[in-house]
C-alpha atoms as a PDB file:
ATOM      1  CA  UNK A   1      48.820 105.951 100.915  1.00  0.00           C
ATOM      2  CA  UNK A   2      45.341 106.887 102.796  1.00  0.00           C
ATOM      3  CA  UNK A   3      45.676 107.330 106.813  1.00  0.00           C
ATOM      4  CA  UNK A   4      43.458 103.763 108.341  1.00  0.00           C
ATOM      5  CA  UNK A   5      41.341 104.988 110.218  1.00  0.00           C
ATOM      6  CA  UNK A   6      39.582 102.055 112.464  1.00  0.00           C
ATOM      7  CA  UNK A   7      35.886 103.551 112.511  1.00  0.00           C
ATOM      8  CA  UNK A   8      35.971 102.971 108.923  1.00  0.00           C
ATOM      9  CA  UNK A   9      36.484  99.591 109.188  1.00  0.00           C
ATOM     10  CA  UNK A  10      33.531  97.063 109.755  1.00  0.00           C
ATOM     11  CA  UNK A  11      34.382  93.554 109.743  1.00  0.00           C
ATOM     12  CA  UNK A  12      32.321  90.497 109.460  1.00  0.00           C
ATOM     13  CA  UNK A  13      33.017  86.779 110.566  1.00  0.00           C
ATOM     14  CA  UNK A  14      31.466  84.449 108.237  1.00  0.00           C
ATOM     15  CA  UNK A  15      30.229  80.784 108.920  1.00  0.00           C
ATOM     16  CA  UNK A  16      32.944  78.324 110.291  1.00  0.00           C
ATOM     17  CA  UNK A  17      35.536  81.287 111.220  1.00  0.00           C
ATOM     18  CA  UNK A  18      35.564  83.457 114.315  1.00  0.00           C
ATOM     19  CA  UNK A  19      38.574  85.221 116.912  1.00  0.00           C
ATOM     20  CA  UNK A  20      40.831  82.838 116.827  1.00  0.00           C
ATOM     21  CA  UNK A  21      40.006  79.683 114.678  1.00  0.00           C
ATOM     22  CA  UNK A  22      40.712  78.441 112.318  1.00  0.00           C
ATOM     23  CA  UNK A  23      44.046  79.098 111.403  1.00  0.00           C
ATOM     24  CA  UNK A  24      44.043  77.295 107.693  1.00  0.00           C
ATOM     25  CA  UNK A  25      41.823  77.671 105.435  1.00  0.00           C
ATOM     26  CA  UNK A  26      41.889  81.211 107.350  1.00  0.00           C
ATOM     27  CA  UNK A  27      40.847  83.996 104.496  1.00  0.00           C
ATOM     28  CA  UNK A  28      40.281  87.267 104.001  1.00  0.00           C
ATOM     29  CA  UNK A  29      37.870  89.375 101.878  1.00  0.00           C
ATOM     30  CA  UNK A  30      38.769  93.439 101.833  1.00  0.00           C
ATOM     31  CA  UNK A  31      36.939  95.339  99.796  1.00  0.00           C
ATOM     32  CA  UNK A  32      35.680  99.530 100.092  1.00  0.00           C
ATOM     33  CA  UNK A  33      33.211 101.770  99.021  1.00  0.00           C
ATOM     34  CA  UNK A  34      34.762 104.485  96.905  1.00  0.00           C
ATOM     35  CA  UNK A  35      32.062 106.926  98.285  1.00  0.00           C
ATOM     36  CA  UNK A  36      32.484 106.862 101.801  1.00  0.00           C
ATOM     37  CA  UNK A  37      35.948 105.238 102.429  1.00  0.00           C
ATOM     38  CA  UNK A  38      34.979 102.667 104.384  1.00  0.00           C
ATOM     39  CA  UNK A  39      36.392  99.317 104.524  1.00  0.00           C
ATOM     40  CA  UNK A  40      34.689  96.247 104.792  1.00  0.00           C
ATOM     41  CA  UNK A  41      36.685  93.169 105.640  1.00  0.00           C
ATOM     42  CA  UNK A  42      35.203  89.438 105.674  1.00  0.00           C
ATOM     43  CA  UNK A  43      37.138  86.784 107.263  1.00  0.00           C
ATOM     44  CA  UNK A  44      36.125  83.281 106.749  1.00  0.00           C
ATOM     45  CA  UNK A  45      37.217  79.894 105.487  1.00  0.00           C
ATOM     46  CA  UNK A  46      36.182  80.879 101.855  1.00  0.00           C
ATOM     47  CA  UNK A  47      36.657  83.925 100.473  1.00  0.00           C
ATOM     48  CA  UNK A  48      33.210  86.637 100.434  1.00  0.00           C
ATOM     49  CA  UNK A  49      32.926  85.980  96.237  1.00  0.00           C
ATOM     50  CA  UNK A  50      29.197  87.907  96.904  1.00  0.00           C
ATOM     51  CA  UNK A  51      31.054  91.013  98.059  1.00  0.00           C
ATOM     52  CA  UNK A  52      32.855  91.377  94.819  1.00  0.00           C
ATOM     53  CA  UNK A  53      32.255  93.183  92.682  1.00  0.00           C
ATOM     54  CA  UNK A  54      32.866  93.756  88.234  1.00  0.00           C
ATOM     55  CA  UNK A  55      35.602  96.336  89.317  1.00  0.00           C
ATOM     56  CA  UNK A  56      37.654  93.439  90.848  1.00  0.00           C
ATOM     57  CA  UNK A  57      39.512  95.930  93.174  1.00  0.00           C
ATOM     58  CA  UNK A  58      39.131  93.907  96.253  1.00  0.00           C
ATOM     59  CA  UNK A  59      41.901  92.219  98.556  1.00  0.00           C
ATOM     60  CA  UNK A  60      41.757  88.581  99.009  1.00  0.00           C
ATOM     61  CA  UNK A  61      44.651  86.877 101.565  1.00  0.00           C
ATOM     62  CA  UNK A  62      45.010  83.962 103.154  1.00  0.00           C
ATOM     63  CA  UNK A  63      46.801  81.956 105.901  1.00  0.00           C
ATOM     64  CA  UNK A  64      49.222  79.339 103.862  1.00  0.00           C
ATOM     65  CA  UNK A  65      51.719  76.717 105.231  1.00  0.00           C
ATOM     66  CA  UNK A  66      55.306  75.416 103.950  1.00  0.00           C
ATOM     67  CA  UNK A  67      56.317  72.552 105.849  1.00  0.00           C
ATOM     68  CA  UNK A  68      56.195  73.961 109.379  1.00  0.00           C
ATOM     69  CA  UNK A  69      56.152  78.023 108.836  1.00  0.00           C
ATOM     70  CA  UNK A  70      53.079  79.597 107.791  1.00  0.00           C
ATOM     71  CA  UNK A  71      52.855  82.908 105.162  1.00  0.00           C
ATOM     72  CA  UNK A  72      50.429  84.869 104.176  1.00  0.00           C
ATOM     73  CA  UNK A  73      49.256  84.876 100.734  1.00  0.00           C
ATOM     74  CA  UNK A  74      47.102  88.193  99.104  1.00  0.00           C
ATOM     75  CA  UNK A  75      45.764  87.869  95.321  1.00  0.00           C
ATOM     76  CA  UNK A  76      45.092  91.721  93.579  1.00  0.00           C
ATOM     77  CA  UNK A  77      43.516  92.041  90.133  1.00  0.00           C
ATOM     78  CA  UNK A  78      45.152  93.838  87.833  1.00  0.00           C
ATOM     79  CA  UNK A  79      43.228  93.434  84.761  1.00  0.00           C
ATOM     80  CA  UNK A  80      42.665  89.803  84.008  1.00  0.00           C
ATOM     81  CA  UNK A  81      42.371  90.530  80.415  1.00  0.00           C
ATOM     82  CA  UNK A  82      40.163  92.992  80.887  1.00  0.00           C
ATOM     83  CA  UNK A  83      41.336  96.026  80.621  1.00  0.00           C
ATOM     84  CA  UNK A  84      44.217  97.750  78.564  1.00  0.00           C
ATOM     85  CA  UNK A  85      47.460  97.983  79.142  1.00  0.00           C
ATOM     86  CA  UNK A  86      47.199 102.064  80.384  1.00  0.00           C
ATOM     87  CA  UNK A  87      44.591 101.211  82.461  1.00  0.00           C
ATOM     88  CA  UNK A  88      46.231  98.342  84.013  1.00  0.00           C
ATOM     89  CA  UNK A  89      48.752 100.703  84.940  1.00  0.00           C
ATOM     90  CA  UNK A  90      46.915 103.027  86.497  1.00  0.00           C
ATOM     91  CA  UNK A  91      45.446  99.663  88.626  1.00  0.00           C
ATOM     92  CA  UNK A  92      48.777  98.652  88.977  1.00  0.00           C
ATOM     93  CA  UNK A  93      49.894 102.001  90.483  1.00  0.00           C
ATOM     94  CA  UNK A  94      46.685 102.672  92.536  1.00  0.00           C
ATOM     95  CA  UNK A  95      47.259  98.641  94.167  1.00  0.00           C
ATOM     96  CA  UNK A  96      50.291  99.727  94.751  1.00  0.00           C
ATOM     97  CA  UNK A  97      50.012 103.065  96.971  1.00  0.00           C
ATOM     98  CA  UNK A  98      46.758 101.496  98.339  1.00  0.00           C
ATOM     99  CA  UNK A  99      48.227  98.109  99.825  1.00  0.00           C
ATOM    100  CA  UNK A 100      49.470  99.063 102.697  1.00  0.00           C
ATOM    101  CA  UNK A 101      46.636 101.024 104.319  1.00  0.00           C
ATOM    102  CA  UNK A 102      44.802  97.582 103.039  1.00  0.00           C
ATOM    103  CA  UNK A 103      47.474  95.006 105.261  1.00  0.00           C
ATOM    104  CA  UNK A 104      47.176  97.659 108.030  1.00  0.00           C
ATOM    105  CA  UNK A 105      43.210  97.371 108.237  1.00  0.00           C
ATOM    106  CA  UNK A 106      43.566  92.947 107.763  1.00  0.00           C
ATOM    107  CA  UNK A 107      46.456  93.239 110.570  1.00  0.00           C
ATOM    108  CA  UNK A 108      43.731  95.307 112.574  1.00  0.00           C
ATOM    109  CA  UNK A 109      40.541  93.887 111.837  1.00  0.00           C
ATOM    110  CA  UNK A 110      41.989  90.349 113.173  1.00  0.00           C
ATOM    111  CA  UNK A 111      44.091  91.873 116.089  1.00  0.00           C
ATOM    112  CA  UNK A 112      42.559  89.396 118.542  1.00  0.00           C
ATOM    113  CA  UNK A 113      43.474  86.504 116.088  1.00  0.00           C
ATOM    114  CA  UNK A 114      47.003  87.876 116.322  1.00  0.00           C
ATOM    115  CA  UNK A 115      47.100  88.064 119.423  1.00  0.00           C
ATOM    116  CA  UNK A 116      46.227  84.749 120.164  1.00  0.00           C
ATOM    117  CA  UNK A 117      48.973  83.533 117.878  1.00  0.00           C
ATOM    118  CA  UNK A 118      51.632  86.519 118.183  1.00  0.00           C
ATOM    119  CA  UNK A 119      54.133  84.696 115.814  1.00  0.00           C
ATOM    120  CA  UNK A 120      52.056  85.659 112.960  1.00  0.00           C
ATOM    121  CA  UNK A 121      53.107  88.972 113.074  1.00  0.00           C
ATOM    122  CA  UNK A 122      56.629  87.236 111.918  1.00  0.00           C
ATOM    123  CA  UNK A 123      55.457  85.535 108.965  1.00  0.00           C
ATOM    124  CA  UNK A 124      56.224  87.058 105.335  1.00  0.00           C
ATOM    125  CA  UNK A 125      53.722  88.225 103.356  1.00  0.00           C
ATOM    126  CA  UNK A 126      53.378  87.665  99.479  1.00  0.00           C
ATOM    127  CA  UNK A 127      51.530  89.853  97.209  1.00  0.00           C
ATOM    128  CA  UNK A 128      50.548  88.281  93.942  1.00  0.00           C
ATOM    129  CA  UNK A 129      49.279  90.724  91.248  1.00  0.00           C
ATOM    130  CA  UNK A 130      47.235  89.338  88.822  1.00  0.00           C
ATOM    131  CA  UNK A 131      47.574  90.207  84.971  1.00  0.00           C
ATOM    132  CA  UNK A 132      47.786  89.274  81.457  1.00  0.00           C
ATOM    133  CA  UNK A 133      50.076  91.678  81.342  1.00  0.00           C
ATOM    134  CA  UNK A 134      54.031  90.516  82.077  1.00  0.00           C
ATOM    135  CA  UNK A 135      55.305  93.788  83.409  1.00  0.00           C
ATOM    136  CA  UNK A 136      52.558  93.802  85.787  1.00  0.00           C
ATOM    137  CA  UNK A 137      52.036  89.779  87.186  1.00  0.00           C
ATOM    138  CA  UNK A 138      54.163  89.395  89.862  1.00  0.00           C
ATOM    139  CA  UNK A 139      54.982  87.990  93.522  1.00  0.00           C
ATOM    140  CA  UNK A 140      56.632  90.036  95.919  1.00  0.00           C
ATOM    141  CA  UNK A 141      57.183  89.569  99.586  1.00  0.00           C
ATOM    142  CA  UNK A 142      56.319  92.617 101.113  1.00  0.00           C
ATOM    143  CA  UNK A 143      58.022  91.767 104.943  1.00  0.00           C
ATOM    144  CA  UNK A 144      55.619  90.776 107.503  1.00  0.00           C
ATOM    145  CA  UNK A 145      52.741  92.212 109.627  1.00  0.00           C
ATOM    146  CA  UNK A 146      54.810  93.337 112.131  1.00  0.00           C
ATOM    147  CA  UNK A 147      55.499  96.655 109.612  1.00  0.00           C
ATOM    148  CA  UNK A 148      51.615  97.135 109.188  1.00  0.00           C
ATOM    149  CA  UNK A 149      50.272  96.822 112.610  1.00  0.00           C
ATOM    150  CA  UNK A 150      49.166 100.034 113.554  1.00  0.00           C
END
């Protein structure tokens, strides 16, 4: 995994979303440049579809809620039936090592969010990988903020 280093990260609140509100719809746009390594997160109450890009190796979360507990939800694309099953691998693998430097800069980028509602840092996160591929599409929890805030 790559260090997070906070002067690489710019973020941007879109229309409708700032600090603290809203909580839900409450979602989150990550994407880089592979040049530079910076990261450029978009919060907002729909996700930043014009920073995206044909590579489709951005991080989209969001703020979801089961009866009274909130989770956070984060959607990765593997391949989408676009790529073959080596190189969905390699995405696979690369999403993989890359996803925590990713929840580290979200957790970071929306500190004063968090710390206007400090029980977030509680609430489980579930990563959804994306793929036409079985051995790839999956849902994992991958514990809570509280292990990514740096």
């Amino acid at each position: 995994m790559s260090n997070f280093i906070p002067e690489k990260l710019s973020v941007n609140y879109r229309p409708g979303a700032d600090v603290t509100k809203p909580v839900i719809p409450r979602r989150y746009t990550l994407t880089h440049s592979d040049l530079t390594g910076d990261l450029f997160l978009d919060i907002g109450i729909d996700y930043a579809w014009d920073k995206i890009n044909s590579m489709r190796d951005e991080v989209l979360g969001e703020w979801k809620q089961s009866g009274n507990s909130l989770y956070y939800c984060v959607y990765v694309s593997i391949d989408q039936g676009q790529y073959t099953q080596n190189i969905s691998a390699k995405r696979n693998e690369i999403f993989r090592r890359e996803l925590p430097l990713a929840l580290t800069a979200i957790r970071y980028g929306d500190r004063l969010f968090f710390n206007a509602y400090p029980h977030l840092d509680q609430a489980p996160i579930f990563i959804n990988f994306m793929s036409s591929y079985p051995q790839f599409a999956k849902r994992e929890n991958w514990g809570t903020f509280q292990n990514f805030n740096s």
